[in-house]
Protein backbone atom coordinates (compact mmCIF):
# COMPACT_ATOMS: atom_id res chain seq x y z
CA UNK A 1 98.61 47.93 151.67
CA UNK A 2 101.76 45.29 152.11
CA UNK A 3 100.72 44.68 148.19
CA UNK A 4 101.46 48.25 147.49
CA UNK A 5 104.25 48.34 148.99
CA UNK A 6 105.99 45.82 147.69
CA UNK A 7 105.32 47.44 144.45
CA UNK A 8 106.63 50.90 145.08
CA UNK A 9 109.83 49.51 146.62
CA UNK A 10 110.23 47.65 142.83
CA UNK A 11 109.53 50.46 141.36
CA UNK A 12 112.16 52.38 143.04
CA UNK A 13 114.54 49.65 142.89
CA UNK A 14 114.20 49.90 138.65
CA UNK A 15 114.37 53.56 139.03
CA UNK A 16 117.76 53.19 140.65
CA UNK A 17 120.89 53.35 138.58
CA UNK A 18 123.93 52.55 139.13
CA UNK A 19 127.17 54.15 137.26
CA UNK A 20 130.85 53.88 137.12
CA UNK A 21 132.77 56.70 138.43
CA UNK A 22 137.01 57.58 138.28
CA UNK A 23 137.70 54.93 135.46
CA UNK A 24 141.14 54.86 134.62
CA UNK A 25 143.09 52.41 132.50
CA UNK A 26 146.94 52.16 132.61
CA UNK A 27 149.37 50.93 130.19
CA UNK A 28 152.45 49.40 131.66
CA UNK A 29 155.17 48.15 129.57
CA UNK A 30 158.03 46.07 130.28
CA UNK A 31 160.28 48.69 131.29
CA UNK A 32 158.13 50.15 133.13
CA UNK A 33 156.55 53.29 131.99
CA UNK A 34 152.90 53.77 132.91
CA UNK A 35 150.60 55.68 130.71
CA UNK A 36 147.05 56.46 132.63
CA UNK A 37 143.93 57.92 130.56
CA UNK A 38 140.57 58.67 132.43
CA UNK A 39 137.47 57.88 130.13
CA UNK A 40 133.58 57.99 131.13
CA UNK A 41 131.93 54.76 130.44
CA UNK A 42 128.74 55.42 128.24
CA UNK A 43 125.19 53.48 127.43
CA UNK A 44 126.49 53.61 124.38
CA UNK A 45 129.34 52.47 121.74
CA UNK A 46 132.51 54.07 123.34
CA UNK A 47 135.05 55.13 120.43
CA UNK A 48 138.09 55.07 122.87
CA UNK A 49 140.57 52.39 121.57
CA UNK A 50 143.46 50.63 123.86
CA UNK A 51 146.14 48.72 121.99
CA UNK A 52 148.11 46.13 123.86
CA UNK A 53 151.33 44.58 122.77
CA UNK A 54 152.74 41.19 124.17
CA UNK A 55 155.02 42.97 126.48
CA UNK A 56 152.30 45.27 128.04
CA UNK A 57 150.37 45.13 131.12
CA UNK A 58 146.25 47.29 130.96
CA UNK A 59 145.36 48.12 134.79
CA UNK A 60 142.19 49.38 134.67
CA UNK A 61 140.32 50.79 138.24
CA UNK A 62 136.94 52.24 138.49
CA UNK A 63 134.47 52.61 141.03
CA UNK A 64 130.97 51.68 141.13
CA UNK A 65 128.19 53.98 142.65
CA UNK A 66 124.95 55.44 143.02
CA UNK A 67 124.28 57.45 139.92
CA UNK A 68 121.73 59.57 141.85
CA UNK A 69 123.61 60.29 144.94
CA UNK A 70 127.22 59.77 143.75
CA UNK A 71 128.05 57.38 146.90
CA UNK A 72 130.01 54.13 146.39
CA UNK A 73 128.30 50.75 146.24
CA UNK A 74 128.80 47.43 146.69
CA UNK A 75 126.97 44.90 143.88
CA UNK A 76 126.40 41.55 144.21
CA UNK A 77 127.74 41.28 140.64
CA UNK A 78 130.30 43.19 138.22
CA UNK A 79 131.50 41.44 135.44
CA UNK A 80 133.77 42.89 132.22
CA UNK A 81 132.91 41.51 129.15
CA UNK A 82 135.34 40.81 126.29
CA UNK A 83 132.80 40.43 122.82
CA UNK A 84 134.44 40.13 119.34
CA UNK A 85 131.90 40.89 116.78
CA UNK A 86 133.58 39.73 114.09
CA UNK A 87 134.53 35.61 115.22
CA UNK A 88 131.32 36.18 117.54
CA UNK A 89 133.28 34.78 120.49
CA UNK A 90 132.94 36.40 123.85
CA UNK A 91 134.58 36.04 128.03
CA UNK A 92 133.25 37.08 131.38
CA UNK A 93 135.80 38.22 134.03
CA UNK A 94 134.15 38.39 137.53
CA UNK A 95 135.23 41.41 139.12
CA UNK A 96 135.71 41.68 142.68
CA UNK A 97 134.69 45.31 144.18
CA UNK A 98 135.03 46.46 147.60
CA UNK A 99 132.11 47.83 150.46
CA UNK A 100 133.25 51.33 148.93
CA UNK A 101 132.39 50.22 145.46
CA UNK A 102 136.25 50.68 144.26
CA UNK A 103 137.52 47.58 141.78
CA UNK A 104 140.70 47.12 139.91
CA UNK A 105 141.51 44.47 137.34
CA UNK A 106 144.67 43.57 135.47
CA UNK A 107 145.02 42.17 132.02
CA UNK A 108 148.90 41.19 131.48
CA UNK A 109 149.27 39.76 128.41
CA UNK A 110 152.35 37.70 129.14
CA UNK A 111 150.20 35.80 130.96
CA UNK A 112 146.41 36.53 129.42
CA UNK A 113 143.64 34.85 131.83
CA UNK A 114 141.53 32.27 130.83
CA UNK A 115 138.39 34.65 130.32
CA UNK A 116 139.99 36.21 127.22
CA UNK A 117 138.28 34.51 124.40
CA UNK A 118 140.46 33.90 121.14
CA UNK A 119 141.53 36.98 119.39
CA UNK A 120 141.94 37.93 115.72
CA UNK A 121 142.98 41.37 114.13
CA UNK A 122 138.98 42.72 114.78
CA UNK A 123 139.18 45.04 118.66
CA UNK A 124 137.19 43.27 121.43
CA UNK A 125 134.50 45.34 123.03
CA UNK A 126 135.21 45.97 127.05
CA UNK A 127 131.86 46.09 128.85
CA UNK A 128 131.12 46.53 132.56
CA UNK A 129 127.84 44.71 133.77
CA UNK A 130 126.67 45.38 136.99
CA UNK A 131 124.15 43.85 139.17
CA UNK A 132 122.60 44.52 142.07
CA UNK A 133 118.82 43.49 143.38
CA UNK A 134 117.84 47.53 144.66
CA UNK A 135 119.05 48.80 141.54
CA UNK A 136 118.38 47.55 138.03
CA UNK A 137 121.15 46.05 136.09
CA UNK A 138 123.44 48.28 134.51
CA UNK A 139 125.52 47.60 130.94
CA UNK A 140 128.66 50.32 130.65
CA UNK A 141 130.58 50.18 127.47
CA UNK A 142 134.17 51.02 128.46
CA UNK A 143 136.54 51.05 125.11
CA UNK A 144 137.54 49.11 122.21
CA UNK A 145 140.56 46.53 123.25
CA UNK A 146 143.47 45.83 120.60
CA UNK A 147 145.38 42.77 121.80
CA UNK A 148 147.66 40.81 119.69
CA UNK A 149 145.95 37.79 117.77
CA UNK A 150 145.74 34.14 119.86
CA UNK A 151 147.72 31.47 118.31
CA UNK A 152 145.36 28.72 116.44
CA UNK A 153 144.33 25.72 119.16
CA UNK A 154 146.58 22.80 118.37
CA UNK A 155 145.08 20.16 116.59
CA UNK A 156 144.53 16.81 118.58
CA UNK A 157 145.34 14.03 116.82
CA UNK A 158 142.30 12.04 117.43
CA UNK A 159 140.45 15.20 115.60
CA UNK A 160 139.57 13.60 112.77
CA UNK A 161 137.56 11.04 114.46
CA UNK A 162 135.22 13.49 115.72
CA UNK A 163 134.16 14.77 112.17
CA UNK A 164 131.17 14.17 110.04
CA UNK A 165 131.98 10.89 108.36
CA UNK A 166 130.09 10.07 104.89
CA UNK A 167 126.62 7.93 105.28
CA UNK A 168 127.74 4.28 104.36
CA UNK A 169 126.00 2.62 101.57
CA UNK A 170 126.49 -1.24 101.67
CA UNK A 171 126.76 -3.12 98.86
CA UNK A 172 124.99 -6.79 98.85
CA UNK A 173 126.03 -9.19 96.10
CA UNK A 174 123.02 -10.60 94.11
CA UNK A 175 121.49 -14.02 95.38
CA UNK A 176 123.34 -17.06 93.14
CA UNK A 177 120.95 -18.53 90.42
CA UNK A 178 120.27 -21.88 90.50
CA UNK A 179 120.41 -23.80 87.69
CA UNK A 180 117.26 -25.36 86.27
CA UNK A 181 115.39 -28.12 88.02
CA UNK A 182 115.47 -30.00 85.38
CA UNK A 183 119.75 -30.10 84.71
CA UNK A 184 119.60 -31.04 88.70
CA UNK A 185 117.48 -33.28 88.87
CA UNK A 186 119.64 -34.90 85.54
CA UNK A 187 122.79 -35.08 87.60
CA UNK A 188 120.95 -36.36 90.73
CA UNK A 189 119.99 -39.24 88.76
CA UNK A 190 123.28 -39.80 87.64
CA UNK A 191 124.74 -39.36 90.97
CA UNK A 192 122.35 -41.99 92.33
CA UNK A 193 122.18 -44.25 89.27
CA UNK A 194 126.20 -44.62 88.25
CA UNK A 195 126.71 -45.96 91.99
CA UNK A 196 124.19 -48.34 91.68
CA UNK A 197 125.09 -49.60 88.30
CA UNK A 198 128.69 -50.58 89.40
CA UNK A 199 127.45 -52.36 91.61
CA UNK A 200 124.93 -54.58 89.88
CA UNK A 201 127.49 -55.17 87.38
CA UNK A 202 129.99 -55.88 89.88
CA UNK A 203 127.19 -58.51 91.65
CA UNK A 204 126.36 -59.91 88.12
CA UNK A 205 130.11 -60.61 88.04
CA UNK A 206 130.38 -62.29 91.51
CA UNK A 207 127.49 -63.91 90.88
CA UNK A 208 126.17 -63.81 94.63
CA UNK A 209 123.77 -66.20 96.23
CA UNK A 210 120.85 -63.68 97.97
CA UNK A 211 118.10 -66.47 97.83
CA UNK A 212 116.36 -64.51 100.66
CA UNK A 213 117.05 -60.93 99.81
CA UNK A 214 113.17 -59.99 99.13
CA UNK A 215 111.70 -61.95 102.05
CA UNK A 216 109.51 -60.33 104.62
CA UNK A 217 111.80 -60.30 107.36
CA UNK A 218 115.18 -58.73 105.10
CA UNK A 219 112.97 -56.43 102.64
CA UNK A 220 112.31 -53.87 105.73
CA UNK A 221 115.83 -53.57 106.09
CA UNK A 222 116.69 -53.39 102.02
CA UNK A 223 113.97 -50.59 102.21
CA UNK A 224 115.51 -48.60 104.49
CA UNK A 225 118.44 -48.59 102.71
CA UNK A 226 116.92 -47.27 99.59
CA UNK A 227 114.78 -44.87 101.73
CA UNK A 228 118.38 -43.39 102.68
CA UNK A 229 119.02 -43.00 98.91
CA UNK A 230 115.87 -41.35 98.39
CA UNK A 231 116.25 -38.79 100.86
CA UNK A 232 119.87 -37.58 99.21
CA UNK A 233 118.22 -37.56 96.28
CA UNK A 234 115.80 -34.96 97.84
CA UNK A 235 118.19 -32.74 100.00
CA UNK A 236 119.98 -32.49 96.10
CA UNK A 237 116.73 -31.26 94.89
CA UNK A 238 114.76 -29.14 97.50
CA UNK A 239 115.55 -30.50 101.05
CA UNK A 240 117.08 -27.94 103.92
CA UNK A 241 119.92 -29.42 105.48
CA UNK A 242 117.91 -29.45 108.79
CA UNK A 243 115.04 -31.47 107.23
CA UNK A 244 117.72 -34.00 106.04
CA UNK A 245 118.92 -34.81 108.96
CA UNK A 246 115.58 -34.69 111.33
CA UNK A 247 114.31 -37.28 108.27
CA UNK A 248 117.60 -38.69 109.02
CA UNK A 249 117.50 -39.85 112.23
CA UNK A 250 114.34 -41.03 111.80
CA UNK A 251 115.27 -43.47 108.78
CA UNK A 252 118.43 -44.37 110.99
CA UNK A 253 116.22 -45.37 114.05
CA UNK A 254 114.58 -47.54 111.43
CA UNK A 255 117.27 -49.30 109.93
CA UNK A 256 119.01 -49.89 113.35
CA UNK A 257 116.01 -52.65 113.72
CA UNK A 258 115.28 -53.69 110.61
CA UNK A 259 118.92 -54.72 109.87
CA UNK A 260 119.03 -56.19 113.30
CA UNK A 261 115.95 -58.18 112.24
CA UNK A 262 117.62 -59.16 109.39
CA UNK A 263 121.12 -59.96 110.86
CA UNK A 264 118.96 -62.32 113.21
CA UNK A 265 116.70 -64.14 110.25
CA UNK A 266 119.70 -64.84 108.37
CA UNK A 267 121.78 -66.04 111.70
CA UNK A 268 118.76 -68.14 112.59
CA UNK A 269 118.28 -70.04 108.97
CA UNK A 270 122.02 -70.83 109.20
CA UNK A 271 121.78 -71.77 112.64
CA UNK A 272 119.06 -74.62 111.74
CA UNK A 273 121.01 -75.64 108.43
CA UNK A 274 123.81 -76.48 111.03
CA UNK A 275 121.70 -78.75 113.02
């Protein structure tokens, strides 16, 4: 039974209309002079047209009721709509309407509210929604609304940033070519041989005295030394500089003793020629 009801009270509150009764608009101008017109909002398109000018005031008053019984009421929500079909833009102006169902609004357009959307030379479409939860919503065309044209927004100067920028395509320079293994391993040679030609014919020219240059306890240390050489001679080639100079501290540990070994073998043989 409560499930019944509940449905029949629904059903009456969709049967319920509500409707828009005494709707009068008034043009005021600046000096003035009111002009008042009655119209009868409709379901449908309304062909009544308003034109405002910058200096004009539109007071428009209506009152909402009961369409069955004719008796003001109060919705919870009555809204005008302003809809430009041609830019597609639209504003919603709450309405505020009494406990007798009577509402006024005023659109001055020396000072146009913020609900106005932006205007061009196409009318906007006035439109009274109403709302209420015992009867079902209710859509009134009032009239077609000339108003002059909004000025263009201002353009903010960081606009521009805002746009659709073109995708970037980077641009990577080819990888160098390396010249043939064989014309660096040529000037390795040369880099490794002309040094140590000099000084051969520099020794041949000093004639030096290194009796003991090849004996066990100096040819460690002479090795190391050419194991340095070697190693440049493969960083020119194919050696990373990182693998240079791990290999590099390793050969240095190395020659740290061996030419201490040798610094002591050599001080010790002149020691003993001394004595």
């Amino acid at each position: 039974m409560k499930a019944a009801f509940l449905l029949l009270l629904a059903a009456v509150a969709q049967a319920a209309k509500l409707s828009a009764d005494s709707v009068k608009y008034s043009i005021i101008s600046a000096k003035g002079e009111p002009s008042t017109k009655s119209i009868v909002p409709t379901e449908k398109p309304s062909s009544e047209v308003v034109t405002l000018s910058h200096d004009q005031t539109l007071k428009l008053s209506f009152q909402v009721v009961d369409k069955a019984s004719g008796k003001g009421v109060q919705p919870q929500q009555a809204f005008l709509r302003f809809y430009d079909e041609q830019s597609g833009e639209e504003g919603i102006q709450p309405v505020r309407v009494t406990s007798s169902g009577k509402a006024k609004f005023d659109l001055s357009m020396a000072k146009p509210p913020s609900s106005l959307p932006p205007t061009s030379n196409a009318p906007l479409h006035v439109t009274l929604l109403l709302g209420s939860t015992s009867y079902s919503p209710q859509k009134l065309e009032l009239f077609k609304l000339h108003v002059p044209a909004s000025h263009p927004a201002p353009v903010h100067p960081d606009e521009a940033k805002y746009h659709v920028l073109p995708q970037l395509a980077h641009t990577f320079r080819p990888d160098p070519k390396l010249p043939p293994r064989a014309v660096s391993a040529l000037f390795t040679g040369l880099v490794l041989i002309v040094p140590w030609s000099i000084l051969l014919v520099l020794w041949l020219t000093v004639s030096p005295q290194v009796p003991h240059l090849f004996s066990p306890n100096i040819i460690p240390f002479t090795a190391s030394l050419g194991a340095f050489e070697f190693l440049l001679y493969r960083y020119w080639v194919d050696l990373k500089l990182g693998d240079v100079l791990a290999y590099g501290a390793v050969l240095g540990v190395i020659t740290v003793f061996t030419g201490r070994h040798a610094l002591a073998n050599i001080a010790d043989r002149r020691l003993g020629r001394q004595m």
